[in-house]
Protein backbone atom coordinates (compact mmCIF):
# COMPACT_ATOMS: atom_id res chain seq x y z
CA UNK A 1 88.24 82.82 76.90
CA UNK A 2 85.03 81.31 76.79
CA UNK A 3 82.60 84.55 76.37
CA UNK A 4 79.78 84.37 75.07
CA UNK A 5 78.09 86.43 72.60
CA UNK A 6 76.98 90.40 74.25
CA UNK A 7 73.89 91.49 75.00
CA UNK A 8 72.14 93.75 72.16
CA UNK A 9 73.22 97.68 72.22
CA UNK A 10 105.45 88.13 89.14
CA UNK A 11 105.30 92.38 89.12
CA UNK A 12 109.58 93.83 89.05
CA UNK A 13 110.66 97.01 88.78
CA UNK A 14 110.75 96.81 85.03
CA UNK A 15 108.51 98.59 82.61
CA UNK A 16 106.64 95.47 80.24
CA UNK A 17 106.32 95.74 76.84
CA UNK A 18 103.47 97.24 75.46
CA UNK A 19 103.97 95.93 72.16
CA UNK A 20 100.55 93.82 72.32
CA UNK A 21 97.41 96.25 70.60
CA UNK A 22 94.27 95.46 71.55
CA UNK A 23 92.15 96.88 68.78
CA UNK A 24 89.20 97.18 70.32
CA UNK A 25 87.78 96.86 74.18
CA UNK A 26 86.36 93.43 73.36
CA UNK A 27 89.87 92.20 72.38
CA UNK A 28 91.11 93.44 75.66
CA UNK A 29 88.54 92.05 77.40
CA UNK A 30 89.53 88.54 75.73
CA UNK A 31 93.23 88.62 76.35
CA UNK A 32 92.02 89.77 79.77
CA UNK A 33 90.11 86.05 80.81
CA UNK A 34 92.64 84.29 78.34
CA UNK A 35 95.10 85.79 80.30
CA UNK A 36 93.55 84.21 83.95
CA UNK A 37 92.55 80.67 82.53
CA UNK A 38 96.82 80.27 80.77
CA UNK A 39 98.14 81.66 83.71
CA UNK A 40 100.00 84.28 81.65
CA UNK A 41 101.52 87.26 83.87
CA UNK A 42 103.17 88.55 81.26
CA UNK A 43 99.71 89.56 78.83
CA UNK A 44 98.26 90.64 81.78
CA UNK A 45 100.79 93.06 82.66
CA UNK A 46 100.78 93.96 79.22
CA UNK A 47 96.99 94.54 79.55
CA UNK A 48 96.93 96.95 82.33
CA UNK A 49 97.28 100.60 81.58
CA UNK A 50 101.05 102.51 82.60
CA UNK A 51 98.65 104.93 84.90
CA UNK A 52 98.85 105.17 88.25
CA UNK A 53 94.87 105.58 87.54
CA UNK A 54 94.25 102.17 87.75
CA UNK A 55 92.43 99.86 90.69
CA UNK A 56 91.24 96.40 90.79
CA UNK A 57 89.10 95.29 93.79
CA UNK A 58 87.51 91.67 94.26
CA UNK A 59 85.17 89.79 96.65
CA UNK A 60 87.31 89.72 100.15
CA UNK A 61 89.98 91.83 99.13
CA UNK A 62 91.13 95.29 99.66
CA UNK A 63 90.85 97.65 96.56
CA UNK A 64 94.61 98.10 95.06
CA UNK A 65 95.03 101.16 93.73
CA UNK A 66 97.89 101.92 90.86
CA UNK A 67 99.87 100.59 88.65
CA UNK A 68 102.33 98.15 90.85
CA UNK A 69 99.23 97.60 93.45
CA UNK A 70 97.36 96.27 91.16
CA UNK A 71 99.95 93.56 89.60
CA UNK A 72 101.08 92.98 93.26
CA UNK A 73 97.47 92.37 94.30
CA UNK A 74 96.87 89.57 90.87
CA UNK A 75 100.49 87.97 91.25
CA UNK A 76 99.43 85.06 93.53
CA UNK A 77 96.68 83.77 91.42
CA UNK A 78 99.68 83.17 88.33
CA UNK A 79 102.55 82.02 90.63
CA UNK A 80 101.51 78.07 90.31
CA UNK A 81 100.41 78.65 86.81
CA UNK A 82 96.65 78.63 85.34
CA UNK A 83 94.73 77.56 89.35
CA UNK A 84 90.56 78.83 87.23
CA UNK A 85 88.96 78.91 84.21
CA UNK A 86 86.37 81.75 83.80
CA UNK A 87 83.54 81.59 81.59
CA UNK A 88 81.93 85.27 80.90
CA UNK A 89 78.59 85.97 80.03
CA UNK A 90 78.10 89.82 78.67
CA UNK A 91 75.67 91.91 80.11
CA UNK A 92 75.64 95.07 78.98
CA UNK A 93 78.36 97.41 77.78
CA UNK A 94 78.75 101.26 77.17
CA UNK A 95 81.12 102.18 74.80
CA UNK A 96 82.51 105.99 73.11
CA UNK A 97 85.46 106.24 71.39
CA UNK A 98 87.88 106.42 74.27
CA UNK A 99 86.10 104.56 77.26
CA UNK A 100 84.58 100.94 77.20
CA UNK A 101 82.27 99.67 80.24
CA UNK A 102 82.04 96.44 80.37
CA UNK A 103 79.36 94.67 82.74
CA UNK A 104 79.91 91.26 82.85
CA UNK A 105 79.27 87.79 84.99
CA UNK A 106 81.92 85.40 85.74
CA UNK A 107 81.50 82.24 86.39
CA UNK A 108 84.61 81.00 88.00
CA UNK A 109 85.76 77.40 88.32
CA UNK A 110 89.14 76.33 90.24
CA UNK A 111 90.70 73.53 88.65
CA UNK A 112 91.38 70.49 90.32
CA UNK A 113 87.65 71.35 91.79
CA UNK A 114 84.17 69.81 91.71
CA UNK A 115 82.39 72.53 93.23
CA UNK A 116 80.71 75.10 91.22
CA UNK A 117 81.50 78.49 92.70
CA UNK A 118 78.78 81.19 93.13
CA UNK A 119 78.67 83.73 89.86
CA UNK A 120 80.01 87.36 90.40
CA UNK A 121 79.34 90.49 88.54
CA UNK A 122 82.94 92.35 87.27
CA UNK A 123 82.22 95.74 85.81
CA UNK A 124 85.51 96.48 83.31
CA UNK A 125 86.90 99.79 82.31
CA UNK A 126 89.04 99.86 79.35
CA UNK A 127 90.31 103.68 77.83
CA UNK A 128 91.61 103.47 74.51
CA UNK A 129 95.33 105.04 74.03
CA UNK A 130 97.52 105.68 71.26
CA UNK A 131 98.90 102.02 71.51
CA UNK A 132 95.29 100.60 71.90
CA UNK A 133 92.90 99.69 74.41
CA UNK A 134 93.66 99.07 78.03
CA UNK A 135 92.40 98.11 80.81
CA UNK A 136 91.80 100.53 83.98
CA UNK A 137 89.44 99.24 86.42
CA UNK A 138 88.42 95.51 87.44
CA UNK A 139 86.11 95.37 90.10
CA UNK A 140 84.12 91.88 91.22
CA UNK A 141 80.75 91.78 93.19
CA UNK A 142 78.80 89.05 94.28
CA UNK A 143 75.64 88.39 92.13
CA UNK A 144 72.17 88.38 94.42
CA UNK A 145 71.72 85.45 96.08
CA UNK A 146 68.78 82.78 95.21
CA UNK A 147 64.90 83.93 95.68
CA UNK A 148 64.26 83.15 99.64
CA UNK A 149 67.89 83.45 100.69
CA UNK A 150 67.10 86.98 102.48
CA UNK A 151 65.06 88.04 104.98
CA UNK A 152 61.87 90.15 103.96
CA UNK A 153 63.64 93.26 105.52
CA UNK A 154 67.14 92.37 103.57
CA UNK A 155 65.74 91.90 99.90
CA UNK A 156 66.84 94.81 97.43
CA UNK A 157 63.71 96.49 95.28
């Protein structure tokens, strides 16, 4: 995973292992993009939490909610092996002892690919179990777009 630094303050019917421990939410969080850029199903199955409490939603897609949704809904991008690289820039995370928040930007490249795709935002929700930390909720949004883009009556305060 190439993160940098944070800011200041195939799914089957069978169960994975859950023998990997992520420590901490920040080692989730890496095996997480690792995961993506290797192409490796497996550690992110092992990543997600056994709830059915669970959803991921990106740009374009519909928000997959639970446990087999949620691999389901990621099992494309693996099938060919690693198809981006993601570098992540932190933003800001909230942390307590048993929930981690996680707001980050992604910049996302497809390989094979010249073009630089547009940065999103992902907030991640990790919830720390007796096994570790895992991940709960992955949710992408686009990141505003350049000064001038939008009309006067568009723009955000």
């Amino acid at each position: 995973c190439r993160c940098q630094d944070p800011a200041p303050n195939t799914t089957s019917n069978r169960e994975p292992a859950m023998t990997t421990a992520f420590a901490s939410p920040q080692d989730a969080e890496d095996a997480f993009y690792d995961a993506i850029d290797e192409g490796a199903f497996d550690t992110l199955e092992a990543l997600w939490d056994r709830s059915e409490e669970i959803f991921s939603l990106v740009p374009m897609g519909a928000a997959s909610i639970g446990r087999n949704a949620v691999l389901t809904s990621w099992q494309p991008l693996f099938q060919d092996g690693p198809q981006i690289e993601i570098e992540v820039g932190h933003l800001l995370w909230i942390e307590t002892e048993e929930i981690a928040i996680h707001l980050v930007e992604e910049r996302v490249k497809v390989r094979g690919h010249s073009d630089q795709q547009p940065p999103v935002y992902a907030t991640n929700v990790y919830r720390k179990r007796d096994d570790g930390w895992r991940l709960i909720i992955h949710q992408n949004s686009p990141t505003p777009p350049p000064p001038g883009m939008l009309p006067p009556q568009m723009r955000m305060p």
